[in-house]
Protein backbone atom coordinates (compact mmCIF):
# COMPACT_ATOMS: atom_id res chain seq x y z
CA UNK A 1 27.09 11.82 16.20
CA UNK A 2 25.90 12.66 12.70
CA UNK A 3 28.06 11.53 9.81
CA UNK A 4 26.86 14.48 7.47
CA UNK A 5 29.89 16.45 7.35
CA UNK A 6 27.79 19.87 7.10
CA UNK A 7 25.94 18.79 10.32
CA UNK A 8 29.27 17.76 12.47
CA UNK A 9 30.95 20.94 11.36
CA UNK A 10 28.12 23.07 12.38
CA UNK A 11 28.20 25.03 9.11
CA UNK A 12 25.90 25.66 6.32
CA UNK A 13 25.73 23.37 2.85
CA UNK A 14 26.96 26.62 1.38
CA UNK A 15 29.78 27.56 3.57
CA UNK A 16 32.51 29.37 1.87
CA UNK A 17 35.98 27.66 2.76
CA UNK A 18 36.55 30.26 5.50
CA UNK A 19 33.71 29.55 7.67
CA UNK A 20 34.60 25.48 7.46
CA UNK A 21 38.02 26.13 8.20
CA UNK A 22 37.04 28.60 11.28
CA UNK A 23 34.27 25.65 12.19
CA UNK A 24 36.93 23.24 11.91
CA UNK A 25 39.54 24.97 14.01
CA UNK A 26 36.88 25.62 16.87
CA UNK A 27 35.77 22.00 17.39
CA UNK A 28 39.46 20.45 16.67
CA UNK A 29 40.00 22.63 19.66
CA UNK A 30 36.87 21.65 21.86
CA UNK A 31 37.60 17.98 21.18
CA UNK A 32 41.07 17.44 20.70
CA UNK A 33 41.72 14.44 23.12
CA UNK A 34 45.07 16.40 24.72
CA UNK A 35 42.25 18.78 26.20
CA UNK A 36 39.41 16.49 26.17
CA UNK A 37 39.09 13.71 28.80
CA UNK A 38 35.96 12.48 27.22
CA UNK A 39 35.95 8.66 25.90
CA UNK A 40 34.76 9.88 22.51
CA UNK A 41 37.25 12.94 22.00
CA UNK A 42 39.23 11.04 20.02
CA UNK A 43 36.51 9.61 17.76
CA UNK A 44 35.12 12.87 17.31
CA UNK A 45 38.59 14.74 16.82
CA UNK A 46 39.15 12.32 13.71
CA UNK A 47 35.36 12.45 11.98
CA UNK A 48 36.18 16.23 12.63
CA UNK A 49 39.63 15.62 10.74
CA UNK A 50 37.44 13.79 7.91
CA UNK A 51 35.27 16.46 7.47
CA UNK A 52 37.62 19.38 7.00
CA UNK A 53 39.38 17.33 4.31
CA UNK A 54 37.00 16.68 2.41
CA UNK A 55 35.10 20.13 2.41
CA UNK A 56 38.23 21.87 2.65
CA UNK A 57 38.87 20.53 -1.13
CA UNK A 58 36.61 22.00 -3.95
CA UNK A 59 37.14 18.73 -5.92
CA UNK A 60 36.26 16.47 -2.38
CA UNK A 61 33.54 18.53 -1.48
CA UNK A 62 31.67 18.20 -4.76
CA UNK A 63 32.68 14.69 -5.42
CA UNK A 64 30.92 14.67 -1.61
CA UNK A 65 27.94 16.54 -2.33
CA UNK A 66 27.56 14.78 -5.33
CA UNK A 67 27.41 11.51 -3.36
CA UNK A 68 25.06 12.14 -0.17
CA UNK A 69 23.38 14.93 -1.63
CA UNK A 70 20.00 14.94 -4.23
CA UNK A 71 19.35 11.11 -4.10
CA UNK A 72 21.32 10.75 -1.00
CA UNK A 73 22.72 7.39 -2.47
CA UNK A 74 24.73 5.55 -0.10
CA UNK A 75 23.21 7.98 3.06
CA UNK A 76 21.05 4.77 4.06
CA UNK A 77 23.85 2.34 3.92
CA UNK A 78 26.59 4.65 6.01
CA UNK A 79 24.45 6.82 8.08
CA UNK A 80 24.17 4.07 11.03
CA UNK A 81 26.78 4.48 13.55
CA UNK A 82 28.11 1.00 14.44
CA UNK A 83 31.61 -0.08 16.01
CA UNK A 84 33.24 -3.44 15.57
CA UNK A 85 33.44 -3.70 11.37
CA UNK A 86 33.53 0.31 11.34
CA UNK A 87 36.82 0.61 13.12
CA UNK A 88 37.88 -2.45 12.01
CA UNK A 89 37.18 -1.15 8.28
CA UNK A 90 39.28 2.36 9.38
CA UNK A 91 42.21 0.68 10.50
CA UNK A 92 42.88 -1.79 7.68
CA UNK A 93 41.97 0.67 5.08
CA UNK A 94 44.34 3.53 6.86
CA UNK A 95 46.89 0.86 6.98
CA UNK A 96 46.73 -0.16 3.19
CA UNK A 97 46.40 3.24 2.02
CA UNK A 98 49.98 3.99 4.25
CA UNK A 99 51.20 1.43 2.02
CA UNK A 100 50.21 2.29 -1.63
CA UNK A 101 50.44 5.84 -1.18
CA UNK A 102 51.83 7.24 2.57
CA UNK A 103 49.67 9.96 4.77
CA UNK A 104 46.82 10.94 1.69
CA UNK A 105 46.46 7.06 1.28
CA UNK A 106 46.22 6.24 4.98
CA UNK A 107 43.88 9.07 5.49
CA UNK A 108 41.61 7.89 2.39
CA UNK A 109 41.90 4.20 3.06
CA UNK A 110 40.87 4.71 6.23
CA UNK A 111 37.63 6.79 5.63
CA UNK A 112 37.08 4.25 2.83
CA UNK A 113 37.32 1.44 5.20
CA UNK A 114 35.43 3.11 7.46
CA UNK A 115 32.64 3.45 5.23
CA UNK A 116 32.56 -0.16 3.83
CA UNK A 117 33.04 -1.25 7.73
CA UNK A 118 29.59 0.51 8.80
CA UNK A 119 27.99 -0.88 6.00
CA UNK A 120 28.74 -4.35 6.91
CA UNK A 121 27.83 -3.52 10.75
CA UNK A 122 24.16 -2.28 9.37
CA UNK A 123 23.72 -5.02 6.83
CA UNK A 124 24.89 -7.79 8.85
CA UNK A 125 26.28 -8.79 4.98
CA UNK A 126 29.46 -8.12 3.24
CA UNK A 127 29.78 -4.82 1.54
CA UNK A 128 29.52 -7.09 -1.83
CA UNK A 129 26.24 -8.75 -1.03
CA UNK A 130 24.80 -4.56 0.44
CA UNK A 131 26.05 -3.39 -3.40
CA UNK A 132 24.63 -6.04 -5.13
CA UNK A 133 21.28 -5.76 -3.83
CA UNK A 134 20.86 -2.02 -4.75
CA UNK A 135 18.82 -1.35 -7.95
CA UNK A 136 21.15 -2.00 -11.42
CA UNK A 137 21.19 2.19 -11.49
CA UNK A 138 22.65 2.60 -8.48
CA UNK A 139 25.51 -0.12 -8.67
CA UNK A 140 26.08 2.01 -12.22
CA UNK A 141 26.56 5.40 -9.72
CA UNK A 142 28.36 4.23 -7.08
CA UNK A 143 30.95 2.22 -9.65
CA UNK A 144 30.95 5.59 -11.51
CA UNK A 145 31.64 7.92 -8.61
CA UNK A 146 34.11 5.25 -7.40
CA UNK A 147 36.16 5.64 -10.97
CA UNK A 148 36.07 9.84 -10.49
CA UNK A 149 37.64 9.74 -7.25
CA UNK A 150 40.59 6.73 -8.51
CA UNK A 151 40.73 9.20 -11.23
CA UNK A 152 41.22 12.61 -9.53
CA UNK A 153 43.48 10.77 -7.24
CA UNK A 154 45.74 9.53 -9.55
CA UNK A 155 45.74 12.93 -11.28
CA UNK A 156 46.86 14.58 -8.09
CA UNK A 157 50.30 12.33 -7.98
C-alpha cells in the first residue's frame, strides 16, 4: 500500500475538498473492517483515516504537500512499509498524544509515531542517528517544518 496520501485516496494532487471527502467516504466503506474480513482492513481503514485528516485540512494538507512534495524530503525515509517499530511507533505515539492532548493528540501522536517507527524499521538506526545523517539543510527543514506544525497546533487550542 502506498503511503502518498493522494495515491491511497485515489484522487488527484489538486482535488478540491469534495472529491477527497467523496474518495474518502467510498474506501472507508470498501474497507471498513465491520464489512471487510480481510487481515489488512483494518490497517487500511486507519491510513485511510490518516489521509482524510490531513487533506481534509487546508492548513494539514499544505503543511503535507509542503513536506513530501518538490524535494520529497522525508519520502525516502517513510515510504518503506515495515511492521514491528511502525506499529510499535503508532501505538506509543497515539497513546502519548491521548495524554497531552485527548483524540487530536492520539490521532497525531500516533501518525507521528508511526512515521518515526518506519524510519527506524528502514534504517535499522534510531530516528536520531537517520536525522543526523541527512545533509545540515535538511536537518534545518525538517526542524523547521517540525516548529510550524507545534505551532499551528498550539494555535488551534
Amino acid at each position: 500500500m502506498s503511503t502518498d496520501y493522494y495515491d491511497l485516496l485515489g484522487v488527484d494532487k489538486n482535488a478540491s475538498y469534495e472529491e477527497i471527502r467523496r474518495a474518502y467516504m467510498l474506501k472507508a466503506l470498501e474497507y471498513h473492517p465491520d464489512r471487510n474480513d480481510s487481515p489488512d482492513a483494518k490497517a487500511v481503514f486507519h491510513e485511510l483515516a490518516e489521509a482524510y485528516f490531513t487533506l481534509s485540512n487546508e492548513k494539514r494538507r499544505k503543511d503535507y504537500d509542503n513536506l513530501y512534495g518538490g524535494e520529497k524530503l522525508l519520502r525516502p525515509e517513510v515510504e518503506k512499509e515495515t511492521s514491528l517499530w511502525r506499529n510499535l511507533g503508532a501505538i506509543s505515539g497515539g497513546v502519548l498524544g491521548f495524554i497531552v492532548a485527548n483524540v487530536p493528540g492520539a490521532i497525531g501522536g500516533a501518525f507521528a509515531g508511526r512515521s518515526l517507527g518506519t524510519i527506524r524499521d528502514k534504517k535499522g538506526k534510531s530516528v536520531m542517528e537517520a536525522f543526523q545523517s541527512l545533509p545540515y539543510s535538511n536537518r534545518l527543514q525538517v526542524l523547521s517544518n517540525i516548529a510550524m506544525n507545534l505551532i499551528a497546533t498550539q494555535a488551534i487550542k
